[in-house]
Protein backbone atom coordinates (compact mmCIF):
# COMPACT_ATOMS: atom_id res chain seq x y z
CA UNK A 1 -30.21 38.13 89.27
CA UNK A 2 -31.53 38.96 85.69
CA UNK A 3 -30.25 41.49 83.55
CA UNK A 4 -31.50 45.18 84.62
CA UNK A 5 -31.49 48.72 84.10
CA UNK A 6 -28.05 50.36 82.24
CA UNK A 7 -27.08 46.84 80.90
CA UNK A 8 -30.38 46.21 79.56
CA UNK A 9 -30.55 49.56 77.88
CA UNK A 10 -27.46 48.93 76.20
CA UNK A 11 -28.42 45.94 75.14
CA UNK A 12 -31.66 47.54 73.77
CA UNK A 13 -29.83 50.03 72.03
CA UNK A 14 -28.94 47.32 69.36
CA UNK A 15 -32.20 47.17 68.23
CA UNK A 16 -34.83 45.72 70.55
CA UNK A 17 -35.05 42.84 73.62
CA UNK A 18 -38.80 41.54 73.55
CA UNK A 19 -40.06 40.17 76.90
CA UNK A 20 -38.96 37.05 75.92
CA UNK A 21 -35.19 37.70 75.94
CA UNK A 22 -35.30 37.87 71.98
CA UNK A 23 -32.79 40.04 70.69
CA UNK A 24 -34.20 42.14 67.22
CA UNK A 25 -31.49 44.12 65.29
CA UNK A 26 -32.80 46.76 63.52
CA UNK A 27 -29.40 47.04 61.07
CA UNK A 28 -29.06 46.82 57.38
CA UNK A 29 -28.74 42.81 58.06
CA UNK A 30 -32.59 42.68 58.01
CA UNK A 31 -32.63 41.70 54.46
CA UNK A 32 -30.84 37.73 55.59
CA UNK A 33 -34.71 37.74 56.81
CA UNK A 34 -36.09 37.07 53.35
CA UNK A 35 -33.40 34.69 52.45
CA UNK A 36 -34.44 32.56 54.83
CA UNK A 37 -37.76 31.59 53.26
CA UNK A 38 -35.90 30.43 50.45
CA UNK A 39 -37.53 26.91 49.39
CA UNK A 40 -36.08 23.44 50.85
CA UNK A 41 -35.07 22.63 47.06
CA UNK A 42 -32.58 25.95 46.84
CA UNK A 43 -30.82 23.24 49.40
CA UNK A 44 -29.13 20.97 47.31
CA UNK A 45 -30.27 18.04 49.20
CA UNK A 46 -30.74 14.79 47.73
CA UNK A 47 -34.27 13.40 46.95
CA UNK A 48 -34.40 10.76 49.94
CA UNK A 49 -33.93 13.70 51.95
CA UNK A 50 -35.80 16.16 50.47
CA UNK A 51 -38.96 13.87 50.70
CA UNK A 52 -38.28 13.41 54.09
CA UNK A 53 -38.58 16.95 55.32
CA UNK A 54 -41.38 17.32 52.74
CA UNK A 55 -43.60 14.65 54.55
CA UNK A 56 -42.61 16.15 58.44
CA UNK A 57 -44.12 19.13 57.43
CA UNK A 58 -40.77 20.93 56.83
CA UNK A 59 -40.88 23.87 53.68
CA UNK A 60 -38.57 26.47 53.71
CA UNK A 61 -35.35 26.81 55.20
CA UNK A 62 -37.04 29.44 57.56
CA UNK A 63 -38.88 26.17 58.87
CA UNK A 64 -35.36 24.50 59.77
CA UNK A 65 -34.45 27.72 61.02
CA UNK A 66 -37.17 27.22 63.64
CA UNK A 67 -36.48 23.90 64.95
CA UNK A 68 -33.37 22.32 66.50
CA UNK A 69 -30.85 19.22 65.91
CA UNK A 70 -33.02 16.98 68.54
CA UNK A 71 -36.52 17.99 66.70
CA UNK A 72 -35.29 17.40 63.77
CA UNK A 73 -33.97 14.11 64.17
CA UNK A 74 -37.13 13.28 65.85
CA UNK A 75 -38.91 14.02 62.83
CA UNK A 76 -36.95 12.87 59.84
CA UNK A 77 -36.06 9.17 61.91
CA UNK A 78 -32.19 10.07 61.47
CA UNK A 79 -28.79 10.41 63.87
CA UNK A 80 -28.48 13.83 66.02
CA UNK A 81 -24.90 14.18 63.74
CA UNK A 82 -26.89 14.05 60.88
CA UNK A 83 -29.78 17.05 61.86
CA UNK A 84 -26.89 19.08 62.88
CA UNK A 85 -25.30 18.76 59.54
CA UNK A 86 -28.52 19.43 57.86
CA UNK A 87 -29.59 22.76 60.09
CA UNK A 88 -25.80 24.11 59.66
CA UNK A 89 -26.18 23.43 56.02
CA UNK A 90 -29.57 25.49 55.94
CA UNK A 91 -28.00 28.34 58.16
CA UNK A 92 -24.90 28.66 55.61
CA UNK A 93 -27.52 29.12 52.91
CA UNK A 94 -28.97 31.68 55.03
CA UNK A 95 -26.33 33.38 55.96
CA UNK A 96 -24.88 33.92 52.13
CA UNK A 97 -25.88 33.05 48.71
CA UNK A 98 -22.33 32.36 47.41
CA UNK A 99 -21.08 29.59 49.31
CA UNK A 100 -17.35 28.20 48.69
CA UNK A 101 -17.65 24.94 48.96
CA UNK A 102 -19.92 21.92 47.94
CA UNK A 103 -23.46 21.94 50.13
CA UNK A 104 -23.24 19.50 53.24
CA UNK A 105 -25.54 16.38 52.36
CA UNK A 106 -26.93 13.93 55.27
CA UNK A 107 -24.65 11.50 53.28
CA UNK A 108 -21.09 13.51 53.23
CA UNK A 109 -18.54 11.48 54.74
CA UNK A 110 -16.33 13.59 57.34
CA UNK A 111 -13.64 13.31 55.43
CA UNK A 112 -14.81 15.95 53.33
CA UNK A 113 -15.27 18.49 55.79
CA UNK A 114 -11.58 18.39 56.00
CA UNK A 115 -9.64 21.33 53.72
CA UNK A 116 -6.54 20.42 51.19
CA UNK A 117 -3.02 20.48 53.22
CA UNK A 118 -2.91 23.58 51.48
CA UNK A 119 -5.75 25.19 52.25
CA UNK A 120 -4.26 24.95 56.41
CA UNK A 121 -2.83 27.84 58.79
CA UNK A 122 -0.38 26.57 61.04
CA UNK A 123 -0.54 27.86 64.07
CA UNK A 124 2.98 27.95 64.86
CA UNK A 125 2.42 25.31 68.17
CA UNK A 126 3.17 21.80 66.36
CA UNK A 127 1.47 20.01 68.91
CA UNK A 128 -1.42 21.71 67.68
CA UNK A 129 -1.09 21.78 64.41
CA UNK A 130 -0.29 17.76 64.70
CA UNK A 131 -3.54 17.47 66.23
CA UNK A 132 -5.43 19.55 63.25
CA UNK A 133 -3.40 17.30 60.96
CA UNK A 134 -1.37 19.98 59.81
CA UNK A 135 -2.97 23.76 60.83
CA UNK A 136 -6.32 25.20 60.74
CA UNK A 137 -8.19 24.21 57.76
CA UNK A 138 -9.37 27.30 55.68
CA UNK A 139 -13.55 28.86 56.61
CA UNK A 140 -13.14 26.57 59.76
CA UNK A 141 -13.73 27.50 63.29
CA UNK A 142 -11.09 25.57 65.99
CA UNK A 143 -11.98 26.78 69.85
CA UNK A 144 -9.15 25.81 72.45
CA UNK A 145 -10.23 25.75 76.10
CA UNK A 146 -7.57 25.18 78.38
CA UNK A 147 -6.62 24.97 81.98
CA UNK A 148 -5.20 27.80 83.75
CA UNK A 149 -1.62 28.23 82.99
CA UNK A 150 -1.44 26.89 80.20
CA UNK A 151 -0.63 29.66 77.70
CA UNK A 152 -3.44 29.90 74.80
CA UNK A 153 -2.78 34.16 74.35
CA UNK A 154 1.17 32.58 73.48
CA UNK A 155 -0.42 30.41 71.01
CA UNK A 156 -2.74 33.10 69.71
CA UNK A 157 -0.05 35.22 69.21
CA UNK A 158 2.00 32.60 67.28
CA UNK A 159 -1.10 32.00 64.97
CA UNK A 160 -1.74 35.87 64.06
CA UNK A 161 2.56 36.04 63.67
CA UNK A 162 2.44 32.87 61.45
CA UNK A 163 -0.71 33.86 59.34
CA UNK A 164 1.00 37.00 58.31
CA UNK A 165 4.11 36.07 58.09
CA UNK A 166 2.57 33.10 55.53
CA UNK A 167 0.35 35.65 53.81
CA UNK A 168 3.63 37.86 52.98
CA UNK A 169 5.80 35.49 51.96
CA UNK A 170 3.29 34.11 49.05
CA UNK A 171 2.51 37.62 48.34
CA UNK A 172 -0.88 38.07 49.21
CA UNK A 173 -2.36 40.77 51.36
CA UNK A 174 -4.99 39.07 53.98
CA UNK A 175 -5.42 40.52 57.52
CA UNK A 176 -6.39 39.22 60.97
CA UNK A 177 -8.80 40.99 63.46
CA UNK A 178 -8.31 40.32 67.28
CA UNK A 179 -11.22 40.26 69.31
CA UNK A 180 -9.45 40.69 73.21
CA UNK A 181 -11.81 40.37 75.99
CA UNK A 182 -9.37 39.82 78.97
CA UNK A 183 -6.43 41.94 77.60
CA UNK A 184 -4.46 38.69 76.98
CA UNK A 185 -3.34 39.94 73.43
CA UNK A 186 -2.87 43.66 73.24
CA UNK A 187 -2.45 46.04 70.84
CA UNK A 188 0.99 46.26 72.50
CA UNK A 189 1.53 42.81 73.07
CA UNK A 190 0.86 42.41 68.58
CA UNK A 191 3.68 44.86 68.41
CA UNK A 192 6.08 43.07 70.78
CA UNK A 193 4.85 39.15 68.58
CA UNK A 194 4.63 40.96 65.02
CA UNK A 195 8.21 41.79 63.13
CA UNK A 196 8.79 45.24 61.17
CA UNK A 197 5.09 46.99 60.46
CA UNK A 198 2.67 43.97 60.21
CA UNK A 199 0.76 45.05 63.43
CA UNK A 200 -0.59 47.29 61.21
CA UNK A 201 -2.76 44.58 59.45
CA UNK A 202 -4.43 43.43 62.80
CA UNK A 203 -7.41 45.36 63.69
CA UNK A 204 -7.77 45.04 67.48
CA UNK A 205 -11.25 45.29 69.26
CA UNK A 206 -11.14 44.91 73.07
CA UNK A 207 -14.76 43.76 75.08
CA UNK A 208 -15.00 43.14 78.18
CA UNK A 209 -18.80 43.04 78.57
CA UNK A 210 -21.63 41.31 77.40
CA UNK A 211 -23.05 44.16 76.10
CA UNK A 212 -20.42 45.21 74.20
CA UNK A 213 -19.79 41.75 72.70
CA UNK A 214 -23.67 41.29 71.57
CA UNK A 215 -23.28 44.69 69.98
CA UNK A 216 -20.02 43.58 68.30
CA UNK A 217 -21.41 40.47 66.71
CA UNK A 218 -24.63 42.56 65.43
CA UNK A 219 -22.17 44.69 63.48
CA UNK A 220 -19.18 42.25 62.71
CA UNK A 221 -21.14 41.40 59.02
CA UNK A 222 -21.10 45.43 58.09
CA UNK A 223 -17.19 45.55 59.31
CA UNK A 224 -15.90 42.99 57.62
CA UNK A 225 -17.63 43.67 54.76
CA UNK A 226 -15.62 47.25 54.60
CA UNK A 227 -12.68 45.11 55.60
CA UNK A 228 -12.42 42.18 53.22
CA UNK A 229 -9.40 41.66 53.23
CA UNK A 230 -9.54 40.05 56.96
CA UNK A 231 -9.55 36.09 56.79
CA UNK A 232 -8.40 35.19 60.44
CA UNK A 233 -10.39 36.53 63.29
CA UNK A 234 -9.35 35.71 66.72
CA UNK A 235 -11.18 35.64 69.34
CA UNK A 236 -8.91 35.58 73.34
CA UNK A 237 -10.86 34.84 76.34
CA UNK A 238 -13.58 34.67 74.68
CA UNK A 239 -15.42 32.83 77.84
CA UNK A 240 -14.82 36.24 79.84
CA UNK A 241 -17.43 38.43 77.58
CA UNK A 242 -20.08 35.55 77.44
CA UNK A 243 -19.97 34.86 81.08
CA UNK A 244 -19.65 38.21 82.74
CA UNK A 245 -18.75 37.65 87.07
CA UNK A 246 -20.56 40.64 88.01
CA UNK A 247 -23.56 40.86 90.04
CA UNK A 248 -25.75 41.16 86.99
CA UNK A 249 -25.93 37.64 86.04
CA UNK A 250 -28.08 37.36 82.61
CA UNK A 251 -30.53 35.24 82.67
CA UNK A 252 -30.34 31.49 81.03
CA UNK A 253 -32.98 32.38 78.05
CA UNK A 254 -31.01 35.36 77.26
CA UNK A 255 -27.60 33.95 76.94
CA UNK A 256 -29.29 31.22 74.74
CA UNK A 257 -29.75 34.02 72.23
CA UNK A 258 -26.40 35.37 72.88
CA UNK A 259 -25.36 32.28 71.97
CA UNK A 260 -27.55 31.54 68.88
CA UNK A 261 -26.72 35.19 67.69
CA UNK A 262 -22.92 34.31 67.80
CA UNK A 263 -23.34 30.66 65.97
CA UNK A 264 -25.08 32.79 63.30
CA UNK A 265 -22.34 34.81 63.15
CA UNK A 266 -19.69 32.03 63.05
CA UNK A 267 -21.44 30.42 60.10
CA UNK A 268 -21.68 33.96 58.25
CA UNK A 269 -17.63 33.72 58.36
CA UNK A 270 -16.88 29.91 57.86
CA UNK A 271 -19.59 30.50 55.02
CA UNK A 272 -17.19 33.28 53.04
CA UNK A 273 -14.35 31.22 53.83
CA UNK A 274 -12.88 33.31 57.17
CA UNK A 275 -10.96 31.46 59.73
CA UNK A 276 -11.65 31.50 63.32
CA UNK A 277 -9.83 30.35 66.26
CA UNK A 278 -11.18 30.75 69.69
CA UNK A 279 -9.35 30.34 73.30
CA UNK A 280 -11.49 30.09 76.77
CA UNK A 281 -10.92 28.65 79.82
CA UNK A 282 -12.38 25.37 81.08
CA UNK A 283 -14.60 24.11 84.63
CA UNK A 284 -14.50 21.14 86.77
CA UNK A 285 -17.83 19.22 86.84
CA UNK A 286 -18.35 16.56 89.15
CA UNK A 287 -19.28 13.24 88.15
CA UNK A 288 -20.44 9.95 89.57
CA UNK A 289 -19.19 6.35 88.17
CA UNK A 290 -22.00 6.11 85.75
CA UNK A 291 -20.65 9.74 84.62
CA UNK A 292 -24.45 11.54 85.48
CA UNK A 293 -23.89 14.75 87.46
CA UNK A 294 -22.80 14.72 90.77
CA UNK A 295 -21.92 16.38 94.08
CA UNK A 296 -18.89 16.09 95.79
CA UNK A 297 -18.50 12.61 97.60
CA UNK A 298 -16.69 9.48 98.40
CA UNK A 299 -17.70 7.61 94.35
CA UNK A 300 -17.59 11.09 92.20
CA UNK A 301 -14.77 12.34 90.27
CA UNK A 302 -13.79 15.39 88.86
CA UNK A 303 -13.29 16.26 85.37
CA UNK A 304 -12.13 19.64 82.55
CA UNK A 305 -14.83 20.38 80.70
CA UNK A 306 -14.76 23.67 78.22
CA UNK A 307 -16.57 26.40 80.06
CA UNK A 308 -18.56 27.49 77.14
CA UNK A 309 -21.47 24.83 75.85
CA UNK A 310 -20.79 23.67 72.33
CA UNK A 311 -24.68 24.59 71.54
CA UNK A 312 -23.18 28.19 70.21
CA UNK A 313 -20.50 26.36 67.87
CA UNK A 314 -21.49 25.33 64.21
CA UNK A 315 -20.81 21.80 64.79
CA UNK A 316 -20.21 20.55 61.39
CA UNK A 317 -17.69 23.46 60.97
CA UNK A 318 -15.97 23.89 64.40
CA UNK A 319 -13.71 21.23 66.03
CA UNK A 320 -13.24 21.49 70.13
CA UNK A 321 -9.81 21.31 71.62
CA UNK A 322 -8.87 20.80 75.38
CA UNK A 323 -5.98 21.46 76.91
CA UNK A 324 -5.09 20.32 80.41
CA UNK A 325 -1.76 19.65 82.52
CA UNK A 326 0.02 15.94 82.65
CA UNK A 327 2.62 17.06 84.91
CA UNK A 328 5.13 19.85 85.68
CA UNK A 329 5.72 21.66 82.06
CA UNK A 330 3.48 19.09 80.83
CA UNK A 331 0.55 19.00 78.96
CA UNK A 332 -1.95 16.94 76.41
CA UNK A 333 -4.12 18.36 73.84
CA UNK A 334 -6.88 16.61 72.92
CA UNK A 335 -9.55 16.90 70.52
CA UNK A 336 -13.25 16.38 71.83
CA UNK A 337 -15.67 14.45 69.53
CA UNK A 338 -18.70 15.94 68.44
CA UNK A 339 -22.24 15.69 70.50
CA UNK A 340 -23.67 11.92 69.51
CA UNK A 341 -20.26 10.80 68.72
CA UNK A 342 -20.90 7.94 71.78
CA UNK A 343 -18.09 6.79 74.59
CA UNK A 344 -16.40 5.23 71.97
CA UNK A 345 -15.39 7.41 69.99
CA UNK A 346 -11.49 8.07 68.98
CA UNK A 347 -9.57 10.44 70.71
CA UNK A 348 -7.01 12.16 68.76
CA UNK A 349 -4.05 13.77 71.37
CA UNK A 350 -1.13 15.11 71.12
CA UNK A 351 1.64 15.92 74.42
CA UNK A 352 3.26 19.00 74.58
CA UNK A 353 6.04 20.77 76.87
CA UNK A 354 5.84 23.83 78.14
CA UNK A 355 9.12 24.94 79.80
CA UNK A 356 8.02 27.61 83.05
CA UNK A 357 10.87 30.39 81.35
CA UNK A 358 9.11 29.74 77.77
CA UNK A 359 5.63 29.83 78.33
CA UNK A 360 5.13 33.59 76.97
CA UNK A 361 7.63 32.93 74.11
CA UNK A 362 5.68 29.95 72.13
């Protein structure tokens, strides 16, 4: 069942829903609208590629705005990798006019999408930060799906404890929003994880609807901007606000601009160099030996898959984790490869233990 009556007005009440599902904020962010007919040259690209989009018709970044990774690969002859880099690029320039780091080329190795040691946040989990190669890299997004059981608000916590407890040791003064949407890290819960006053520099929002959420992301740019001083936002279950088990289901169109709506949003913070770590839950999806969809039967297998697509991740910015048991107190972390990264592709792991009596104390 589609989306109607109260939840729809609420939704409305953000600005307006066309027929189409199209969500149209009528906030002060209405002024990103010009930026994005900035010309394709404003891009930094180099000339190869620059001609390219020139000859497919392409003019502005409002034109890349308006197509997608497959179209755009179509067009320009090049990898699906490479039209993802190129529309993420586009949407950073969008999204803010003072970006901190070099534009992405078509020709940037992925090395260099990777911060300075330095530049990390440790999570306070070393299997984790093993598998990160050393934290979270600065103005990156890291999502962490994991099975049930295994404790991701534990890890949360330890990330918003070790942030701070980072921040005041070198002296500075950055802060952490938490975004709860299954009261897995409360305002309480901060106070129990947090030594002395430092709960006071986590600003805690709780949503637990769809609604809610949508409206959150409209006004997260205005927050932080009267909050700059936040640089780690955490989002906890975030899987429970996007897909709501009520009896209003939204429709598939309308989470597709959910989800567009909150990749513009993650590239508005990676592009002004905030942090963002993200825990869900994950599915089972049946598969048959030549791995297409399947039904369950005697040849198909089951498999953990993250329960949110990657479509509403900025995939040049964002790297996908999975977590899933081994055994008793056992689990593996692994990191998924990007879409078009092909079967053979090298998976990066790491084990960790998880003692029964321990599990809330990581």
């Amino acid at each position: 069942m589609s989306w109607t009556g109260r939840q729809l007005n609420q939704i409305q009440a953000l600005g307006r829903v066309d027929k189409h599902g199209q969500i149209h904020t009528t906030c002060a962010d209405a002024s990103s609208m010009n930026a994005s007919q900035n010309p394709l040259s404003s891009l930094a690209l180099p000339p190869s590629t620059l001609s390219a989009l020139l000859r497919a018709g392409y003019e502005t970044t409002h034109d890349l705005d308006a197509s997608n990774a497959e179209t755009l690969a179509h067009d320009l002859s090049i990898p699906l990798p490479s039209s993802q880099a190129l529309l993420s690029l586009s949407q950073r320039k969008n999204a803010t006019a003072d970006l901190r780091r070099p534009p992405l080329s078509l020709s940037q190795p992925a090395s260099g999408l990777v911060g300075p040691p330095a530049a990390r946040i440790r999570t306070g989990c070393e299997p984790l930060d093993g598998l990160l190669g050393g934290g979270i890299g600065r103005g990156r997004v890291v999502e962490m799906s994991a099975a049930p059981g295994i404790p991701t608000d534990a890890i949360a916590l330890g990330l918003v404890r070790s942030f701070l407890g980072a921040e005041a040791e070198g002296g500075g003064a950055e802060d952490v929003m938490v975004v709860d949407a299954q009261n897995g890290v409360t305002v309480s819960a901060l106070r129990n994880a947090l030594p002395g006053t430092m709960h006071r520099r986590v600003s805690h929002v709780a949503i637990n609807t769809l609604p809610r959420f949508v409206a959150f992301i409209v006004s997260l740019p205005s927050v932080l901007r009267t909050k700059p001083k936040i640089r780690l936002v955490v989002f906890s279950s975030l899987h429970t606000a996007l897909l709501p088990r009520t009896s209003l289901k939204p429709t598939s169109q309308l989470k597709t601009t959910v989800y567009e709506h909150l990749k513009q949003m993650l590239l508005r913070l990676t592009a002004s160099g905030v942090t963002v770590f993200i825990t869900a839950a994950t599915s089972t999806k049946m598969l048959d030996a030549d791995k297409s969809p399947a039904t369950f039967s005697a040849s198909a297998r089951a498999v953990m898959v993250p329960i949110l697509p990657a479509t509403y991740l900025p995939s040049a910015y964002a790297t996908r984790v999975l977590a899933g048991w081994t055994g008793a107190g056992t689990c593996v972390l692994r990191v998924i490869p990007p879409p078009g990264s092909g079967d053979d592709a090298p998976v990066k792991e790491e084990m960790m233990e998880i003692p029964y009596r321990q599990t809330r104390e990581l």
